[in-house]
Protein backbone atom coordinates (compact mmCIF):
# COMPACT_ATOMS: atom_id res chain seq x y z
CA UNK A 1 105.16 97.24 113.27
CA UNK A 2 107.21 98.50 110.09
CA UNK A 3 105.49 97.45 106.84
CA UNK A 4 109.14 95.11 106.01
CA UNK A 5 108.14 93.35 109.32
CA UNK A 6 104.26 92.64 108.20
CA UNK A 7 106.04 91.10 105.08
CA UNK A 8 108.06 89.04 107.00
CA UNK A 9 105.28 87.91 109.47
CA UNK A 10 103.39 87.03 106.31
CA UNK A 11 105.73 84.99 104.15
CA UNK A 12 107.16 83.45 106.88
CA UNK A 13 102.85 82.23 108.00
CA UNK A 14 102.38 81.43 104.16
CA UNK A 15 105.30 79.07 103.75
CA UNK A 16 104.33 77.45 106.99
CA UNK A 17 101.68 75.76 105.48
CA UNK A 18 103.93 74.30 102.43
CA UNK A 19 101.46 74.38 99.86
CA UNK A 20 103.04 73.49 96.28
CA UNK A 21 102.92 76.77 94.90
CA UNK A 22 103.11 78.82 97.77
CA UNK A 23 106.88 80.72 96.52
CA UNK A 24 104.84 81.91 93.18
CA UNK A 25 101.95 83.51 94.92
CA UNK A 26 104.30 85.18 97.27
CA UNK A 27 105.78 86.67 94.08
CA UNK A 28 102.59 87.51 92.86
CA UNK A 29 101.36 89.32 95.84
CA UNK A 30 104.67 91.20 96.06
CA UNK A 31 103.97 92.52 92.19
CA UNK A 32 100.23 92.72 92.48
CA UNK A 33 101.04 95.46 95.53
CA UNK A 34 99.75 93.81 98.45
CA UNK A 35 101.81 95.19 100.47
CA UNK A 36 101.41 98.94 99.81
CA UNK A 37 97.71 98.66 99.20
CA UNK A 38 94.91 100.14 101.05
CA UNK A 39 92.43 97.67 102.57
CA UNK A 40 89.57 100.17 101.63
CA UNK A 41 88.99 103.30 99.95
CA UNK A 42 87.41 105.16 103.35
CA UNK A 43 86.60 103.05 106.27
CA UNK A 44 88.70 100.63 107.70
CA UNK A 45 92.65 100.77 106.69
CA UNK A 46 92.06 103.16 104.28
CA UNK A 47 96.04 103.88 103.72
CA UNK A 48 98.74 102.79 101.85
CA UNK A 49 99.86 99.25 103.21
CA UNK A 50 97.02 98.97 105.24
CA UNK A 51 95.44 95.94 103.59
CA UNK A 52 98.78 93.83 104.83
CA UNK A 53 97.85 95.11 108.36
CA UNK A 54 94.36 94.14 108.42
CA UNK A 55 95.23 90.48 106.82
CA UNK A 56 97.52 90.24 110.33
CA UNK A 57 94.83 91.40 111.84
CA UNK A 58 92.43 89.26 110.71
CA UNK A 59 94.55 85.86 111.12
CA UNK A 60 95.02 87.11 114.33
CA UNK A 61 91.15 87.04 115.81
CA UNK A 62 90.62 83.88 113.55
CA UNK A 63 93.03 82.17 115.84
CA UNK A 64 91.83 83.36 118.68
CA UNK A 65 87.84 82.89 117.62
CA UNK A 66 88.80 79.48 116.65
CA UNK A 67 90.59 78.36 119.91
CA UNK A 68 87.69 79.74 121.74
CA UNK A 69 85.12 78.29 119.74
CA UNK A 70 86.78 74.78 118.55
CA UNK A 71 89.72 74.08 120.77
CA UNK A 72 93.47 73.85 119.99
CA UNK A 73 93.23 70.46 118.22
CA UNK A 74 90.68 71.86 115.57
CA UNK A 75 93.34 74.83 115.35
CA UNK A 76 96.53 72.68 114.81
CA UNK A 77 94.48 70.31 112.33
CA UNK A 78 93.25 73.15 110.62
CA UNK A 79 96.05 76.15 111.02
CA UNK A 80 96.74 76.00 107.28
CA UNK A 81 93.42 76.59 106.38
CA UNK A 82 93.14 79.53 108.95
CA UNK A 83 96.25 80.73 107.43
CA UNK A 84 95.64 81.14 104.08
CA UNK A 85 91.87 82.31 104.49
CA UNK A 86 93.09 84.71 106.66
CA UNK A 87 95.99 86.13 104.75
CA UNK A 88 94.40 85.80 101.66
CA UNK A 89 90.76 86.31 102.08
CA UNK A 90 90.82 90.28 101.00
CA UNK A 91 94.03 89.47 97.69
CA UNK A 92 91.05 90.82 95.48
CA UNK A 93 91.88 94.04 96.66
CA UNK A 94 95.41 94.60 95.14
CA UNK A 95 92.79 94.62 91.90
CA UNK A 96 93.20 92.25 88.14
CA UNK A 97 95.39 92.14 84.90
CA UNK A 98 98.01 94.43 86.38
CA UNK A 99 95.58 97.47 87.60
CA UNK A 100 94.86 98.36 90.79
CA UNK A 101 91.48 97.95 92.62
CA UNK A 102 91.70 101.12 94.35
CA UNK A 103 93.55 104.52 93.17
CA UNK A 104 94.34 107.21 95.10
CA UNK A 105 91.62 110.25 94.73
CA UNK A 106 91.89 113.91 95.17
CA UNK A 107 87.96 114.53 96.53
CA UNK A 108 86.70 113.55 99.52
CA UNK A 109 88.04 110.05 100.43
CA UNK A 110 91.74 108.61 100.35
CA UNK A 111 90.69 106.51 97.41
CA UNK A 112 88.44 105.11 94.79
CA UNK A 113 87.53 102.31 92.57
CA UNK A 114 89.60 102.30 89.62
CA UNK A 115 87.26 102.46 86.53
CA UNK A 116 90.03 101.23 84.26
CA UNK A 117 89.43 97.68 85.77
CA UNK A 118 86.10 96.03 84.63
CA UNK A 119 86.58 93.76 88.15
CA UNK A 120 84.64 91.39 89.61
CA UNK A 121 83.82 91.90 93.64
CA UNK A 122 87.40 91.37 95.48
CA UNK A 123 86.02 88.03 97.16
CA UNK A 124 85.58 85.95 93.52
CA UNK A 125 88.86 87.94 92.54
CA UNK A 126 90.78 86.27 95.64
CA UNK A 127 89.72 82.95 94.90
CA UNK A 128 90.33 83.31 91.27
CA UNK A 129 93.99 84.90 92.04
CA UNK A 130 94.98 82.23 94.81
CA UNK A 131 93.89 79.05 92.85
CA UNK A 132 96.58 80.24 89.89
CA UNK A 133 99.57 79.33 92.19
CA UNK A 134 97.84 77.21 94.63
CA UNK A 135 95.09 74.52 95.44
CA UNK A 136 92.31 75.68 97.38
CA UNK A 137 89.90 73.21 99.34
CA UNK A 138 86.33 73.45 99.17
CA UNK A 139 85.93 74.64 102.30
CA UNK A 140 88.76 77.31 101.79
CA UNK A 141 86.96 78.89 98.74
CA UNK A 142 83.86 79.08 100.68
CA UNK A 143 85.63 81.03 103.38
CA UNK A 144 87.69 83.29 100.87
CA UNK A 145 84.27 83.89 98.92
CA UNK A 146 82.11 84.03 101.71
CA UNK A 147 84.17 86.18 104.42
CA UNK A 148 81.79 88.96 103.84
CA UNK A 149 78.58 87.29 104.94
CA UNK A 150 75.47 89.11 105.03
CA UNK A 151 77.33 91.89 103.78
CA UNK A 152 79.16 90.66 100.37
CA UNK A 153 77.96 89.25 97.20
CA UNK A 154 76.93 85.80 98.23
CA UNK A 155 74.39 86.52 101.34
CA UNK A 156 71.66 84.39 99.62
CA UNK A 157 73.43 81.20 99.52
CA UNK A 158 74.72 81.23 103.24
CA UNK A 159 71.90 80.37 105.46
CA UNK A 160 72.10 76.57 106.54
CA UNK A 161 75.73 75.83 104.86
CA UNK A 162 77.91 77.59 107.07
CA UNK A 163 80.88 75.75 108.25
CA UNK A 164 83.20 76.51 111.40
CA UNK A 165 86.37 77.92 109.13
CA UNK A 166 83.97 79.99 107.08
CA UNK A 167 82.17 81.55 110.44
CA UNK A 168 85.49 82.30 111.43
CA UNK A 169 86.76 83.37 108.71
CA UNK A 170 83.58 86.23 108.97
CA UNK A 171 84.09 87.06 112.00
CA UNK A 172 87.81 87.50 112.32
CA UNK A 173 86.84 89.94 109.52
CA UNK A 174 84.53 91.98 111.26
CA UNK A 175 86.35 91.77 114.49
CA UNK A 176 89.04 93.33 112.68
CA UNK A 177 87.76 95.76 110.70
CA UNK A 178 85.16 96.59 113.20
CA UNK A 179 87.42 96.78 116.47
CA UNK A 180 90.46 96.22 115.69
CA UNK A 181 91.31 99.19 113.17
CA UNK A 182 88.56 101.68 114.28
């Protein structure tokens, strides 16, 4: 699929859910680079425009964990929520204040952290970077902030307050990034 299609298949998913705001981030994301940024700087998706690829990616295993796991009626009550966590879970990445997360490096992996950005870890930045053009719901931060489990920043504060959309959320992740891309 030709990075003007992933665009496509994004916006279009994004203004499904008609979320006031919605047009604005869209904008954003398009300036911020989301679409020609790397999803990491050496494992998974570690290319220009990659990072758009793995958010498809990812929404697709969410939908398909959460039909397995909590039916099509969950799903449809929930799809906007699965949309946005999905799409938008990994935004951080495009980086803060008009730099770049990750820059491209000449050594021994594609790229690196940019050290012009003092950043905070890509999950707060998401949150903080959706929640200027749209509303988030409790349960959608969790799963934007959270979608790197055991692995990301927050690992202490999971055990006993995991919810379906953020175990899904996780695991579309890893599916993805994991499986999916290897």
């Amino acid at each position: 699929m030709e990075n003007k299609d992933i665009k496509e298949q994004i916006e279009c998913l994004l203004k499904q859910t008609g979320r006031k705001g919605i047009d604005n981030l869209l904008k954003y994301m398009d300036n911020a680079g989301f679409y020609n940024a790397p999803a990491s700087t050496k494992y998974h998706g570690a290319a220009a425009g990659q990072l758009a690829v793995h958010s498809l990616n990812v929404f697709d295993a969410a939908i398909d964990l959460a039909v397995a796991w909590c039916g099509d009626l969950w799903v449809e009550t929930n799809i906007d929520s699965i949309i946005i966590c999905a799409l938008l879970h990994d935004l951080g990445k495009t980086g803060q204040f008009n730099k770049p997360l990750y820059i491209p490096n000449d050594i021994d992996t594609p790229f690196k952290y940019n050290k012009d950005l003092l950043t905070l870890d890509h999950e707060v930045v998401s949150v903080i970077e959706i929640q200027k053009y749209i509303t988030l719901t409790e349960e959608e931060q969790q799963a934007i902030a959270w979608h790197n489990g055991l692995y990301g920043i927050f690992a202490d504060r999971i055990k006993g307050k995991e919810t379906p959309l953020y175990m899904i959320i996780h695991f579309a992740d890893m599916w993805a990034s994991r499986v999916m891309e290897k």
